[in-house]
C-alpha atoms as a PDB file:
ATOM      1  CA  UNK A   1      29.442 -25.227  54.833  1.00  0.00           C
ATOM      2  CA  UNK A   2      28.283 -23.376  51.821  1.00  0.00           C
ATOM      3  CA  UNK A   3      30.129 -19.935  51.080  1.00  0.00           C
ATOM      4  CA  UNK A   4      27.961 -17.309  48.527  1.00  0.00           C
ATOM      5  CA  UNK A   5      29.778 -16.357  45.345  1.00  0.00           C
ATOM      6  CA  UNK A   6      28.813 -14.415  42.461  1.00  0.00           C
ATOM      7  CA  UNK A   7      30.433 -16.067  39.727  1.00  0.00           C
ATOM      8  CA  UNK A   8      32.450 -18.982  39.081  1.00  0.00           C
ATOM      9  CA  UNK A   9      34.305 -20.677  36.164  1.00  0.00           C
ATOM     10  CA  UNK A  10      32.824 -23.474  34.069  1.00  0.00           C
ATOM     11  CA  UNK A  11      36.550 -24.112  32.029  1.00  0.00           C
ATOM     12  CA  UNK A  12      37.852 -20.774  30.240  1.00  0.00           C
ATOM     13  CA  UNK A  13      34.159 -19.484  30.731  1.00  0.00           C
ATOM     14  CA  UNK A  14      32.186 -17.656  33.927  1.00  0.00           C
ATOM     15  CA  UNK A  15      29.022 -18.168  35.080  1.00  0.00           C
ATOM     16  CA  UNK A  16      27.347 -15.444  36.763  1.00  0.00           C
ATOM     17  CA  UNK A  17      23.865 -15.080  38.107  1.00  0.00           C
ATOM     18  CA  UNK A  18      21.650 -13.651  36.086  1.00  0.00           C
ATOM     19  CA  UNK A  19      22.342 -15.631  33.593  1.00  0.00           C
ATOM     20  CA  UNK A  20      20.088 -17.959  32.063  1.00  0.00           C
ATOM     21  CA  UNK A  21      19.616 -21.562  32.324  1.00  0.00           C
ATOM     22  CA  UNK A  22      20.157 -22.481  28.689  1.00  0.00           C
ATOM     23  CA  UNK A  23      23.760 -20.634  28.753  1.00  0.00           C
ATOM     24  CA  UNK A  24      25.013 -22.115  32.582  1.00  0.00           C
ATOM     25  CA  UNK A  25      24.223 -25.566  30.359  1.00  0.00           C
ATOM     26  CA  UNK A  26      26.007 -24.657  27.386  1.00  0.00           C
ATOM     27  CA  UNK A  27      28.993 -23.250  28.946  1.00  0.00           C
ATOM     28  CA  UNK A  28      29.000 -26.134  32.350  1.00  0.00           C
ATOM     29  CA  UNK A  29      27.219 -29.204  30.581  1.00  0.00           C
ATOM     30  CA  UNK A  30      25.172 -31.482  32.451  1.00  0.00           C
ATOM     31  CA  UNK A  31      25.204 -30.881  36.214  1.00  0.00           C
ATOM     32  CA  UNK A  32      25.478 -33.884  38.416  1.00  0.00           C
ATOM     33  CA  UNK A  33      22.016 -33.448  40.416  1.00  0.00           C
ATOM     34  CA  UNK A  34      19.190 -31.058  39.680  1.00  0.00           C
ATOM     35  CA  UNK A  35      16.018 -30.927  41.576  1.00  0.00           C
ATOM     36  CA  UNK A  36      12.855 -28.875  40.901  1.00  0.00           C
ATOM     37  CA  UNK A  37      10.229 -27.060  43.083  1.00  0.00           C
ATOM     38  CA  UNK A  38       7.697 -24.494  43.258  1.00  0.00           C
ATOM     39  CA  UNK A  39       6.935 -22.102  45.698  1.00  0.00           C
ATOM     40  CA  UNK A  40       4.267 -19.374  46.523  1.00  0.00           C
ATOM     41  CA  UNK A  41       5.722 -16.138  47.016  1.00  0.00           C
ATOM     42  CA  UNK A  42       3.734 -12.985  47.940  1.00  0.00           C
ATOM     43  CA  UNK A  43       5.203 -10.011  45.700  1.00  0.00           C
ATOM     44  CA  UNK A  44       4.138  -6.477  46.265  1.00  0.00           C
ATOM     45  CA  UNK A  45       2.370  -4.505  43.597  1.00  0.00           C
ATOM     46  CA  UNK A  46       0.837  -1.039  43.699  1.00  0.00           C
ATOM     47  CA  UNK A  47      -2.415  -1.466  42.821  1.00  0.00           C
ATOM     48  CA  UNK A  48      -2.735   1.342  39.957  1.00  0.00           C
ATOM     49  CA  UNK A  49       0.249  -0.623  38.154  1.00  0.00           C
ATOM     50  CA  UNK A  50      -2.179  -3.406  37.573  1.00  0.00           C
ATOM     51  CA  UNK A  51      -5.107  -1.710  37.037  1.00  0.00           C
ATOM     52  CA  UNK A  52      -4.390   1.599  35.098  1.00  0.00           C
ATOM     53  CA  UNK A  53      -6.555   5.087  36.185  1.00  0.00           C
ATOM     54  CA  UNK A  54      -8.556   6.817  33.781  1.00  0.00           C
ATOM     55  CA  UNK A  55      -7.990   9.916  35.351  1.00  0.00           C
ATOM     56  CA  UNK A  56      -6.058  11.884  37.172  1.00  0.00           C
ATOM     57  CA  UNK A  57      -8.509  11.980  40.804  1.00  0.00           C
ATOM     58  CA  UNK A  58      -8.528   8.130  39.737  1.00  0.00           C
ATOM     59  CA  UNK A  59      -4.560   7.830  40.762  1.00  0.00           C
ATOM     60  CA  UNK A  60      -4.928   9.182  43.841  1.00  0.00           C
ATOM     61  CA  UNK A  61      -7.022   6.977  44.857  1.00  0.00           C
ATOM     62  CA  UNK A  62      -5.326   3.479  44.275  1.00  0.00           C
ATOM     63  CA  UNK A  63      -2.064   4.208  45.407  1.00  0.00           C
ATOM     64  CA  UNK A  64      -2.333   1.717  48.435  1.00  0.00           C
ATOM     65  CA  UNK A  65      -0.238  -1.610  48.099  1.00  0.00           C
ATOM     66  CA  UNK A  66      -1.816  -4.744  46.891  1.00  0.00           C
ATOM     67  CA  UNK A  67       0.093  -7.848  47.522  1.00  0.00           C
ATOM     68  CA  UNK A  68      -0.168 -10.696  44.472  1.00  0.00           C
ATOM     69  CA  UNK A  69       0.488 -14.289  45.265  1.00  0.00           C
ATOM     70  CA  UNK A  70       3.027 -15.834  42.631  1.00  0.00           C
ATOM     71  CA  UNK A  71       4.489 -19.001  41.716  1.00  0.00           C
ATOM     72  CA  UNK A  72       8.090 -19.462  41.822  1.00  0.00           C
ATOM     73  CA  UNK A  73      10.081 -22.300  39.765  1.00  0.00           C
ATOM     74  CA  UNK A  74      13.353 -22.974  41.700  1.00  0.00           C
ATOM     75  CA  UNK A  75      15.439 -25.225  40.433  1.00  0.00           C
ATOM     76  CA  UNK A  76      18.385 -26.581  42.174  1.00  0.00           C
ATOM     77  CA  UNK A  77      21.922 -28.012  40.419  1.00  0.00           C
ATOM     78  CA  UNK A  78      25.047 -29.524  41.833  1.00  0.00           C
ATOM     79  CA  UNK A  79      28.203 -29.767  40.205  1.00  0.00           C
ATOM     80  CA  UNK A  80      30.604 -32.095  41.828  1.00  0.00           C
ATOM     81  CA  UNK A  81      33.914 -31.630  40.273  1.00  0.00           C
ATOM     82  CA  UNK A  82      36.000 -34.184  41.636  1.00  0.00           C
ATOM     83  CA  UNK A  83      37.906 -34.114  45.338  1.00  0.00           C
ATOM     84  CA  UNK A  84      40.004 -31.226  44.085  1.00  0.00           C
ATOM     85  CA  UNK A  85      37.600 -28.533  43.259  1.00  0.00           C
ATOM     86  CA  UNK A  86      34.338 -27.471  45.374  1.00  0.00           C
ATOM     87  CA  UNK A  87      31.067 -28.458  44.592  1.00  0.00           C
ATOM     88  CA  UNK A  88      28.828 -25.655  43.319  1.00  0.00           C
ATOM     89  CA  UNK A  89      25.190 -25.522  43.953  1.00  0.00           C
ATOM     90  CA  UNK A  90      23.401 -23.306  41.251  1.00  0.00           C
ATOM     91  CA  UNK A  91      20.020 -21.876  42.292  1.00  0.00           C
ATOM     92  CA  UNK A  92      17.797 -21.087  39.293  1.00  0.00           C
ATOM     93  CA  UNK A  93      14.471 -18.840  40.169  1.00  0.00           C
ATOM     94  CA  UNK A  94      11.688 -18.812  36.833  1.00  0.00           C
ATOM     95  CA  UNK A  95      15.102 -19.995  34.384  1.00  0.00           C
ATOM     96  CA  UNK A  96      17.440 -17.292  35.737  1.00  0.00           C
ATOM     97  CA  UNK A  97      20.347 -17.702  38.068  1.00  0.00           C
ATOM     98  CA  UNK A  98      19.525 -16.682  41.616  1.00  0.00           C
ATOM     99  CA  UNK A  99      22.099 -17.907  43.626  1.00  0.00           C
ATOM    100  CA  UNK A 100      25.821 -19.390  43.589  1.00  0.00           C
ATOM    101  CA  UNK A 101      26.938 -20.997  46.688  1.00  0.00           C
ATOM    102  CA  UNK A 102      30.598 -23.299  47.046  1.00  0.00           C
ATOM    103  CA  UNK A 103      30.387 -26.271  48.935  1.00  0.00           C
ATOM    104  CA  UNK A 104      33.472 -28.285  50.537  1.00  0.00           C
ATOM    105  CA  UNK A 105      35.748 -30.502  48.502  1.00  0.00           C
ATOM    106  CA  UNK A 106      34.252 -32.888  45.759  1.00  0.00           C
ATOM    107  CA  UNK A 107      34.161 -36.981  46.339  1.00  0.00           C
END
């Protein structure tokens, strides 16, 4: 059983999400299993955001929501730390640090 954190500590240093996947690296090394995948995810836009009005009557008129399909990048890492500290799953969305989550006891 998995609990949700928002940070945890890589030696003297904390990890925290939002933060990138080159610094996790630097300041965790290597984790001990990563896996990659891609999802489609619909994200909602406003229409006029994508396609600017030329005028004001213009505006009013493309205010209705357009939904954009997107690709997602999730990668997934898993520190195991030995049988005295929990095993941390990192969840990485497009490079950035989504999710923490702390696992049971290493092996």
């Amino acid at each position: 059983m998995a609990a949700d954190t928002s940070d945890i500590r890589c030696g003297t240093r904390i990890v925290s999400r939002g933060d990138r996947k080159f610094d996790v690296l630097a300041k965790c090394g290597e984790p001990t299993y990563r896996s990659t995948r891609y999802e489609k995810r619909i994200k909602r836009d406003l229409y006029r955001d994508l396609f600017p009005p030329r005028d004001l009557r213009e505006s009013e008129q493309y205010r209705e929501p357009l939904f954009v399909e997107e690709l997602v990048e999730v990668e997934e890492w898993v520190y195991n730390l030995g049988s005295l500290q929990f095993v941390r799953y990192l969840t990485f969305e497009n490079g950035v640090l989504a999710n923490i989550e702390l696992g049971d006891y290493g092996y």
